[in-house]
PDB file of N, CA and C in Angstrom:
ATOM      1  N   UNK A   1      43.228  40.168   2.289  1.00  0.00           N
ATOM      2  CA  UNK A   1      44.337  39.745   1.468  1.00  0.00           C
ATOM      3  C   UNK A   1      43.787  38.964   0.287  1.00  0.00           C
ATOM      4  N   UNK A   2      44.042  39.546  -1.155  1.00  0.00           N
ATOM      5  CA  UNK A   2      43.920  38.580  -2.260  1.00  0.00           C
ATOM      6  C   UNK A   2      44.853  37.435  -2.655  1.00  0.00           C
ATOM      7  N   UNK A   3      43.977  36.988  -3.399  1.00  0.00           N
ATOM      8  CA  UNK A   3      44.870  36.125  -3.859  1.00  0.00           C
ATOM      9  C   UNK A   3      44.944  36.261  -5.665  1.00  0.00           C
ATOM     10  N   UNK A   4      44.983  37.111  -5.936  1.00  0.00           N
ATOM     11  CA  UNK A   4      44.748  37.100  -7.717  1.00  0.00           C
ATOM     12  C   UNK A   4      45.557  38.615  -7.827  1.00  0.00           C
ATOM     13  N   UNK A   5      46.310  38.260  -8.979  1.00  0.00           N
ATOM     14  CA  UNK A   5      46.902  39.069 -10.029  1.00  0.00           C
ATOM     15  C   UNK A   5      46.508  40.067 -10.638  1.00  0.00           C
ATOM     16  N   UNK A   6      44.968  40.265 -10.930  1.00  0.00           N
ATOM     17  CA  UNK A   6      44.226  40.856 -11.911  1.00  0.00           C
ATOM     18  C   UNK A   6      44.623  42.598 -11.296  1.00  0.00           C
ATOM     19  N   UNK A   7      45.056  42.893 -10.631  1.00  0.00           N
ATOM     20  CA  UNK A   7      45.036  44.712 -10.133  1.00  0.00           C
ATOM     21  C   UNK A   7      46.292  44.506  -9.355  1.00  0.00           C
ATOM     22  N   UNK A   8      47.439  44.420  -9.409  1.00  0.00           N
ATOM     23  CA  UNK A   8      48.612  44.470  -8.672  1.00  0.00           C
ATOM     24  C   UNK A   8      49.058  45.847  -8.207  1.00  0.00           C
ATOM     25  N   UNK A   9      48.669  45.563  -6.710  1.00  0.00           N
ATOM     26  CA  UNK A   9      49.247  47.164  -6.181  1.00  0.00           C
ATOM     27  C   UNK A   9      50.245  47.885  -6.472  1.00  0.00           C
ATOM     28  N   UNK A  10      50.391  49.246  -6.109  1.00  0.00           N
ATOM     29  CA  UNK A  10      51.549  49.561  -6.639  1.00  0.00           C
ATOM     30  C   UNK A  10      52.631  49.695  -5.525  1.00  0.00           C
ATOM     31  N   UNK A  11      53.783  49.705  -5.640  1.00  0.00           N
ATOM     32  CA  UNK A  11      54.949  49.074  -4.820  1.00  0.00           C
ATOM     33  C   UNK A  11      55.950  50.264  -4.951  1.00  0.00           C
ATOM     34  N   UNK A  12      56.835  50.467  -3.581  1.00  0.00           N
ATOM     35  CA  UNK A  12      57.342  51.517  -3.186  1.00  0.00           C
ATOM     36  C   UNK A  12      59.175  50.794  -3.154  1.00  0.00           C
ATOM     37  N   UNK A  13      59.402  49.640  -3.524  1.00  0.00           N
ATOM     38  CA  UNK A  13      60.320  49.127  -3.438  1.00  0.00           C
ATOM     39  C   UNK A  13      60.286  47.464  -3.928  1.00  0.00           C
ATOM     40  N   UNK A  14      61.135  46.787  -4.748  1.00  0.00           N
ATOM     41  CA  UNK A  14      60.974  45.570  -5.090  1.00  0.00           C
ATOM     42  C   UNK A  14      61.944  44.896  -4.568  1.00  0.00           C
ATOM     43  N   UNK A  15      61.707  43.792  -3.872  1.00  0.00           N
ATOM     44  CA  UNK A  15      63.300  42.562  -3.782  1.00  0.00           C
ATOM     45  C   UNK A  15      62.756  41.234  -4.122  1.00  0.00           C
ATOM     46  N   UNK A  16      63.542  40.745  -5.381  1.00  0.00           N
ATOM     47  CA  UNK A  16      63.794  39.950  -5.836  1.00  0.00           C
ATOM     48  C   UNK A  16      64.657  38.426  -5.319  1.00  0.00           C
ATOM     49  N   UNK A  17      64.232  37.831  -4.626  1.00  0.00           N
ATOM     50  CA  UNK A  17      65.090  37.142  -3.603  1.00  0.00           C
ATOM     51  C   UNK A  17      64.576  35.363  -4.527  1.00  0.00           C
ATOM     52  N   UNK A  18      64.293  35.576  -5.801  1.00  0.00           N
ATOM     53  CA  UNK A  18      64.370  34.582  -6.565  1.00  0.00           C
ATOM     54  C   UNK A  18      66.038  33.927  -6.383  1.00  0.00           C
ATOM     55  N   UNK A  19      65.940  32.317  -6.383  1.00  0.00           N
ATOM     56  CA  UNK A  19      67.029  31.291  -6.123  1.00  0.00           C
ATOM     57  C   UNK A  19      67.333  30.975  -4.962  1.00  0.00           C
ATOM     58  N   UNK A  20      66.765  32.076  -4.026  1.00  0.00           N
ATOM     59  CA  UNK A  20      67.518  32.059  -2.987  1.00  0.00           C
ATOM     60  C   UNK A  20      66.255  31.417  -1.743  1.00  0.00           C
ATOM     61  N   UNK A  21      66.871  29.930  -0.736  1.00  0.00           N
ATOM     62  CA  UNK A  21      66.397  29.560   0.172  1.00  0.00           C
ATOM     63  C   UNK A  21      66.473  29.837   1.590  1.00  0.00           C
ATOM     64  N   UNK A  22      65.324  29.398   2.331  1.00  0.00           N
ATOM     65  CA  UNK A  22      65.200  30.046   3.613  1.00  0.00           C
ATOM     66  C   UNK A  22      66.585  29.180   4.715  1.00  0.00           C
ATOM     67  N   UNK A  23      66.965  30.738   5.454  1.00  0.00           N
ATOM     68  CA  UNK A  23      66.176  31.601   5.636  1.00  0.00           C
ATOM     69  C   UNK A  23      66.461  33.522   4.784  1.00  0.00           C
ATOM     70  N   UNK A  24      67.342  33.277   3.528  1.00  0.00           N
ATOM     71  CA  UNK A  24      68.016  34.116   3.182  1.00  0.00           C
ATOM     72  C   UNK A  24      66.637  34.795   2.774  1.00  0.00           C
ATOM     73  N   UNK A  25      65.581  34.734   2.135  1.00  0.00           N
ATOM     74  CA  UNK A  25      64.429  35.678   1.643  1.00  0.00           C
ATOM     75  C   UNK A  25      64.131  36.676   2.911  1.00  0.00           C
ATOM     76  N   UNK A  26      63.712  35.465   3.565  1.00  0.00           N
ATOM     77  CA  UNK A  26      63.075  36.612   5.251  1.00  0.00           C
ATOM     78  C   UNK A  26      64.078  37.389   5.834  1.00  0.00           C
ATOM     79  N   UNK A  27      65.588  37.342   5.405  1.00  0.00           N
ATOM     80  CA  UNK A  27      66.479  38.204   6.167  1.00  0.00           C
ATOM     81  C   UNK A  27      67.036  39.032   5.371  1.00  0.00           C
ATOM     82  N   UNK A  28      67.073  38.899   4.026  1.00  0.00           N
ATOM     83  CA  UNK A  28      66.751  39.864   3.035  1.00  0.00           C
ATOM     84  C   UNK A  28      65.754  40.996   3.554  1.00  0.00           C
ATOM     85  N   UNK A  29      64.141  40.073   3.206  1.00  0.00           N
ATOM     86  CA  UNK A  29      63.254  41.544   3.994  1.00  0.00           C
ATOM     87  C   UNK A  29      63.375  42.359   5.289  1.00  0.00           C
ATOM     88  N   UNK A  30      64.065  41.905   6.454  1.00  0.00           N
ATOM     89  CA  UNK A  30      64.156  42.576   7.658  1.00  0.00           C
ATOM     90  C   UNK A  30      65.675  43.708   6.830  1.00  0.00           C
ATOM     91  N   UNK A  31      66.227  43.291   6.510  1.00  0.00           N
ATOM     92  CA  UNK A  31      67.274  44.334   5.753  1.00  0.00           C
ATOM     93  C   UNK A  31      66.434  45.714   5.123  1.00  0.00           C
ATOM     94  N   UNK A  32      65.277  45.179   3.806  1.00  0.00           N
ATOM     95  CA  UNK A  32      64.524  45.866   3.302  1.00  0.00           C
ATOM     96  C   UNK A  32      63.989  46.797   3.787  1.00  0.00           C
ATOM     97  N   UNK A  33      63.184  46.504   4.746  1.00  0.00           N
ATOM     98  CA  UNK A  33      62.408  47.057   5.389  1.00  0.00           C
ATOM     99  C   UNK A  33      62.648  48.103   6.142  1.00  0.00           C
ATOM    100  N   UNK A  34      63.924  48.118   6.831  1.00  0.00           N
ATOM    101  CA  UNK A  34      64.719  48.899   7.596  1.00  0.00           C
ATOM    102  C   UNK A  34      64.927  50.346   7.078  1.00  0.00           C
ATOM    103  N   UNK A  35      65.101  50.104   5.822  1.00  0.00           N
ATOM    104  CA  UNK A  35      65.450  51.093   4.849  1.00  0.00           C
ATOM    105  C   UNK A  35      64.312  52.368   4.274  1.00  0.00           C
ATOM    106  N   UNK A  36      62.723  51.470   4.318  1.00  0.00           N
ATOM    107  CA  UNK A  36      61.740  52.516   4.293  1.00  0.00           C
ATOM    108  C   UNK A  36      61.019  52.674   5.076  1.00  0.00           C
ATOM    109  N   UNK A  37      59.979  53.494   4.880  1.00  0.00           N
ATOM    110  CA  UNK A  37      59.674  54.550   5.861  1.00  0.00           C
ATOM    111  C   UNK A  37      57.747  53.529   5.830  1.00  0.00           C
ATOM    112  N   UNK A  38      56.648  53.383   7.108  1.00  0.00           N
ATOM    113  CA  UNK A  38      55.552  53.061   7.519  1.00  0.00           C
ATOM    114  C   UNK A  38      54.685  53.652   6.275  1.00  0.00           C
ATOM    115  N   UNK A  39      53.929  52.650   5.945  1.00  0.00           N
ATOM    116  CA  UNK A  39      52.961  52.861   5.049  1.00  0.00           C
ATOM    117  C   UNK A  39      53.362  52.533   3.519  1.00  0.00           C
ATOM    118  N   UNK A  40      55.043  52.114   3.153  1.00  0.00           N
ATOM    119  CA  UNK A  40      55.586  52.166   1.593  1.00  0.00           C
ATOM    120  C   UNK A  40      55.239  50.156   1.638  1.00  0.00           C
ATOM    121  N   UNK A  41      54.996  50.204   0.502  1.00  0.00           N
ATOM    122  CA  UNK A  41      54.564  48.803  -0.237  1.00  0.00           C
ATOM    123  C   UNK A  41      56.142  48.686  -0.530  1.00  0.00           C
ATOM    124  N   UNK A  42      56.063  47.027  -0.019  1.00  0.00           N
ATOM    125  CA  UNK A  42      57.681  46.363  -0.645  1.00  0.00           C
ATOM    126  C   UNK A  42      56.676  45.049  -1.398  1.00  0.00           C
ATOM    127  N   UNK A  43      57.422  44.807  -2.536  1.00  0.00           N
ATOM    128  CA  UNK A  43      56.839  43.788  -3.468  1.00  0.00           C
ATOM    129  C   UNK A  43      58.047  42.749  -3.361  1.00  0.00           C
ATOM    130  N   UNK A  44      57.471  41.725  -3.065  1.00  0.00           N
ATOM    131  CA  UNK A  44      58.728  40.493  -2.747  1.00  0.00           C
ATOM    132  C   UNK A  44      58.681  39.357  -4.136  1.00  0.00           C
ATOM    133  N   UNK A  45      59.501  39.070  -4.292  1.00  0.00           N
ATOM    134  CA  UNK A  45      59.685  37.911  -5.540  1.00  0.00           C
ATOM    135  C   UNK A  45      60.450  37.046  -5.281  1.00  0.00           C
ATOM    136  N   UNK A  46      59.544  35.395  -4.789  1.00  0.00           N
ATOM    137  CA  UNK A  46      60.748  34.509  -4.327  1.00  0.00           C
ATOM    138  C   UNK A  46      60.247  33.564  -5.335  1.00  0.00           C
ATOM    139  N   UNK A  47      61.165  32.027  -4.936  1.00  0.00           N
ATOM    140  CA  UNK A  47      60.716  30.956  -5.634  1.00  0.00           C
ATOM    141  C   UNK A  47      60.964  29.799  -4.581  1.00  0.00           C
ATOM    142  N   UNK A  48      61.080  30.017  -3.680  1.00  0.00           N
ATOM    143  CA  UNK A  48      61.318  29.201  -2.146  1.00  0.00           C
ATOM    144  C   UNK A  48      59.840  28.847  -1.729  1.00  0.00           C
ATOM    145  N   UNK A  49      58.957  27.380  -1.663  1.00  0.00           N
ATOM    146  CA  UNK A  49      58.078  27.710  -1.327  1.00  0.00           C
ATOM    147  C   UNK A  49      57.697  28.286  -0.088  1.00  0.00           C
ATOM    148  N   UNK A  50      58.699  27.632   1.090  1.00  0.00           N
ATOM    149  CA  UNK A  50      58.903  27.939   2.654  1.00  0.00           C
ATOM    150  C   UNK A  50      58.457  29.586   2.982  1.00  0.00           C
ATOM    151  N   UNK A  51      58.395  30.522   1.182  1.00  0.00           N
ATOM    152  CA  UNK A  51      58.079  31.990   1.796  1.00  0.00           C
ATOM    153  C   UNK A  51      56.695  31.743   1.926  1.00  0.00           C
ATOM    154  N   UNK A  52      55.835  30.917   1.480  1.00  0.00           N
ATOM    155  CA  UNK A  52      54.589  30.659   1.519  1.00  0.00           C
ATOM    156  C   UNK A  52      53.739  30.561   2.999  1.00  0.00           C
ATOM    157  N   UNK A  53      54.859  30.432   4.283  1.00  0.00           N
ATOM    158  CA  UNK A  53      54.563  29.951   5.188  1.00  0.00           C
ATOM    159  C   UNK A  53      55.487  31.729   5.990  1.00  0.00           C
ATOM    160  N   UNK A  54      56.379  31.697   5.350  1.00  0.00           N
ATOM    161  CA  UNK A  54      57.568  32.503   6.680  1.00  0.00           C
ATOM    162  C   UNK A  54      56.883  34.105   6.317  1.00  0.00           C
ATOM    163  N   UNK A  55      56.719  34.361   4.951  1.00  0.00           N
ATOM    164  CA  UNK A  55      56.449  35.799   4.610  1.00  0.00           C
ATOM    165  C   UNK A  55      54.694  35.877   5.786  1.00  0.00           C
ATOM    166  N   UNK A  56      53.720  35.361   6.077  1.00  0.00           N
ATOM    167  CA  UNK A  56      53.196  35.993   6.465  1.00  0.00           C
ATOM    168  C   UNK A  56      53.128  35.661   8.266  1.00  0.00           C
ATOM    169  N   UNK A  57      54.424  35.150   7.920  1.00  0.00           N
ATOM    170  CA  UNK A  57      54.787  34.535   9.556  1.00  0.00           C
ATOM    171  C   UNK A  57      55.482  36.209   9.856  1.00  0.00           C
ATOM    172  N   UNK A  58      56.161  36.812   8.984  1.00  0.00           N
ATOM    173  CA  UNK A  58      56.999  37.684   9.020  1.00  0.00           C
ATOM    174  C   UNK A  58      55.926  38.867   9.407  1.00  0.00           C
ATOM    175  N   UNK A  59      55.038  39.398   8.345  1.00  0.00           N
ATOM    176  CA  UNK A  59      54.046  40.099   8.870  1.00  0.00           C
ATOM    177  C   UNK A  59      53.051  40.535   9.732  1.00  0.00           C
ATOM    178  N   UNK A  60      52.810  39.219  10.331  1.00  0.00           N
ATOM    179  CA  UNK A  60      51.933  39.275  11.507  1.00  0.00           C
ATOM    180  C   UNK A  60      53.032  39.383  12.520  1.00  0.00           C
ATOM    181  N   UNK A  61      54.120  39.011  12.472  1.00  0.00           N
ATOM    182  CA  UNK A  61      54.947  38.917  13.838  1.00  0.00           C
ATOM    183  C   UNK A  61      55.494  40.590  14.047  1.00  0.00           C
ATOM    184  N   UNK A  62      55.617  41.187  12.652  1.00  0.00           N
ATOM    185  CA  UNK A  62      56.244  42.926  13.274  1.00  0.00           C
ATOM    186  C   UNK A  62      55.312  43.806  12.366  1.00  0.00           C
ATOM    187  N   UNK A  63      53.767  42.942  12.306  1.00  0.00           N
ATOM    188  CA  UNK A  63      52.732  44.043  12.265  1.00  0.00           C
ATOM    189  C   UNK A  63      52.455  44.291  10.826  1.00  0.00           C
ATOM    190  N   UNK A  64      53.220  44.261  10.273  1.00  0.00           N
ATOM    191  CA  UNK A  64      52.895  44.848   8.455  1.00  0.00           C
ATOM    192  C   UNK A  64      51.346  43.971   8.289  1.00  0.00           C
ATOM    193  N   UNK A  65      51.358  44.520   7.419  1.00  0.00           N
ATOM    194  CA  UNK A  65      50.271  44.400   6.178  1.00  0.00           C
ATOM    195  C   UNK A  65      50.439  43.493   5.104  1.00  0.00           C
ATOM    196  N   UNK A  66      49.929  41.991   5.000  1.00  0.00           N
ATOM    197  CA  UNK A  66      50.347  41.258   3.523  1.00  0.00           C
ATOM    198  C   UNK A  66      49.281  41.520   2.936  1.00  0.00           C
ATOM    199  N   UNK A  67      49.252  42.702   1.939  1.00  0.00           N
ATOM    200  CA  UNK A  67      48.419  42.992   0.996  1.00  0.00           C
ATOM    201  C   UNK A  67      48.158  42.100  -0.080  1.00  0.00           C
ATOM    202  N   UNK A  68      48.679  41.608  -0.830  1.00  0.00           N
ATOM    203  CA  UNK A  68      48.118  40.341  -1.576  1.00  0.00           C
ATOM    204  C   UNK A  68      49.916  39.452  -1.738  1.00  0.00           C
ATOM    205  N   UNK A  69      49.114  37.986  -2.142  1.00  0.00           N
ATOM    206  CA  UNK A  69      50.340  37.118  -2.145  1.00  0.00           C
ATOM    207  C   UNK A  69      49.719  36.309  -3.779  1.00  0.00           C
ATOM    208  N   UNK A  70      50.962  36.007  -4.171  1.00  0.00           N
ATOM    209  CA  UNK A  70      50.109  35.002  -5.533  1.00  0.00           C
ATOM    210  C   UNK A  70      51.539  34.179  -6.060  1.00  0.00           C
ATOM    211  N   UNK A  71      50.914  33.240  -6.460  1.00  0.00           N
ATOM    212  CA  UNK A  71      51.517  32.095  -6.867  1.00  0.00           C
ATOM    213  C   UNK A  71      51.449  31.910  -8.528  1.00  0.00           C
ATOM    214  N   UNK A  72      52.194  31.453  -9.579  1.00  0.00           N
ATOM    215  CA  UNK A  72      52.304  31.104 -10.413  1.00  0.00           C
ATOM    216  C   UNK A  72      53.661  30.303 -10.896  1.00  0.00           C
ATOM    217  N   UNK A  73      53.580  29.466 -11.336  1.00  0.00           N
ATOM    218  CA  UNK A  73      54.801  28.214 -11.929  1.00  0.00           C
ATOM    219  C   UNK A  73      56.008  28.829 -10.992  1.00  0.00           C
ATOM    220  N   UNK A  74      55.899  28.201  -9.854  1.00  0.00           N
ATOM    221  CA  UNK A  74      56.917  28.364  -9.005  1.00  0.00           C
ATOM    222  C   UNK A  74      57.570  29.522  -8.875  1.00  0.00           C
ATOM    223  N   UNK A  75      56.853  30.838  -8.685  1.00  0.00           N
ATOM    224  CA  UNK A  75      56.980  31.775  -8.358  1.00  0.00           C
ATOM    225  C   UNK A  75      55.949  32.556  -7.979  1.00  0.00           C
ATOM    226  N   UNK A  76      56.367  32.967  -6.638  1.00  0.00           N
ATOM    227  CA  UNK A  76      55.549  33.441  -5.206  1.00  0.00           C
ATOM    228  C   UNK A  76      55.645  34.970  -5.260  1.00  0.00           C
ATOM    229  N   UNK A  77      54.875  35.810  -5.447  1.00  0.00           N
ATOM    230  CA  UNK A  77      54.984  37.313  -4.893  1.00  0.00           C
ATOM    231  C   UNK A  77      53.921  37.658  -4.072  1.00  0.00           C
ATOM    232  N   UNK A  78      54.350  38.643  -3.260  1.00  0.00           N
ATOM    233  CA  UNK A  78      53.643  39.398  -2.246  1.00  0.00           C
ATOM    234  C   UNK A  78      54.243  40.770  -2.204  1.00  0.00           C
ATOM    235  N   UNK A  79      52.945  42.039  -1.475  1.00  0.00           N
ATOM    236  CA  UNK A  79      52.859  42.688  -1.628  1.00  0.00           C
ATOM    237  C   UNK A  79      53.078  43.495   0.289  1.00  0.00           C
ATOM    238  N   UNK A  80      53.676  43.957   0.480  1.00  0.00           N
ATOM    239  CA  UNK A  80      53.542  43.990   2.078  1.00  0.00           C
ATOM    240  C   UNK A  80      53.393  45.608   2.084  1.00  0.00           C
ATOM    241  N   UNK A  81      52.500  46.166   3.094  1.00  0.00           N
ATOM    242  CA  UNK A  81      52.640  47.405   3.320  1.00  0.00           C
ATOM    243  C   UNK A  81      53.017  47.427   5.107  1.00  0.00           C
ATOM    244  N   UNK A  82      54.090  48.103   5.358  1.00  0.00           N
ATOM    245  CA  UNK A  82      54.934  48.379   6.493  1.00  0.00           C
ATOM    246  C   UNK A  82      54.072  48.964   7.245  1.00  0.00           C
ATOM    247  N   UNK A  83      54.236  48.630   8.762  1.00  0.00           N
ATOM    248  CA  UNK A  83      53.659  49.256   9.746  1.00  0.00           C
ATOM    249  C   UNK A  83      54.379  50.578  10.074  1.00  0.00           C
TER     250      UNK A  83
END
């Protein structure tokens, strides 16, 4: 897992869950996720830092992949590829 910007994977779906606090981001993504199919990249965009902690709480707990995560002026993205 990176941590830098410089090559941003490419993404099979985006959610934008900017404004919004936990636990509405992480139940947003179990919604997301539902919807595509093992192996598609979802690109997440929060501003909650708590996703800093729950998004790869989320991944390791139903297996995905946090392909890279990055931080800039209070905004968090990650890159998840689905189990």
């Amino acid at each position: 897992m990176a941590d830098t910007t410089d090559a941003l994977p490419h993404h099979d779906t985006l959610l934008d869950t900017s404004g919004l606090y936990c636990p509405e981001p992480i139940m947003l993504m179990h919604n997301k996720v539902r919807d595509m199919r093992s192996g598609q990249v979802l690109k997440v965009i929060a501003t909650d830092p708590a996703t800093t902690r729950d998004v790869p709480k989320f991944c390791q707990f139903l297996g995905h992949e946090l392909v890279q995560q990055s931080e800039s002026a209070n905004s968090y993205v990650y890159f998840i590829r689905l189990a």
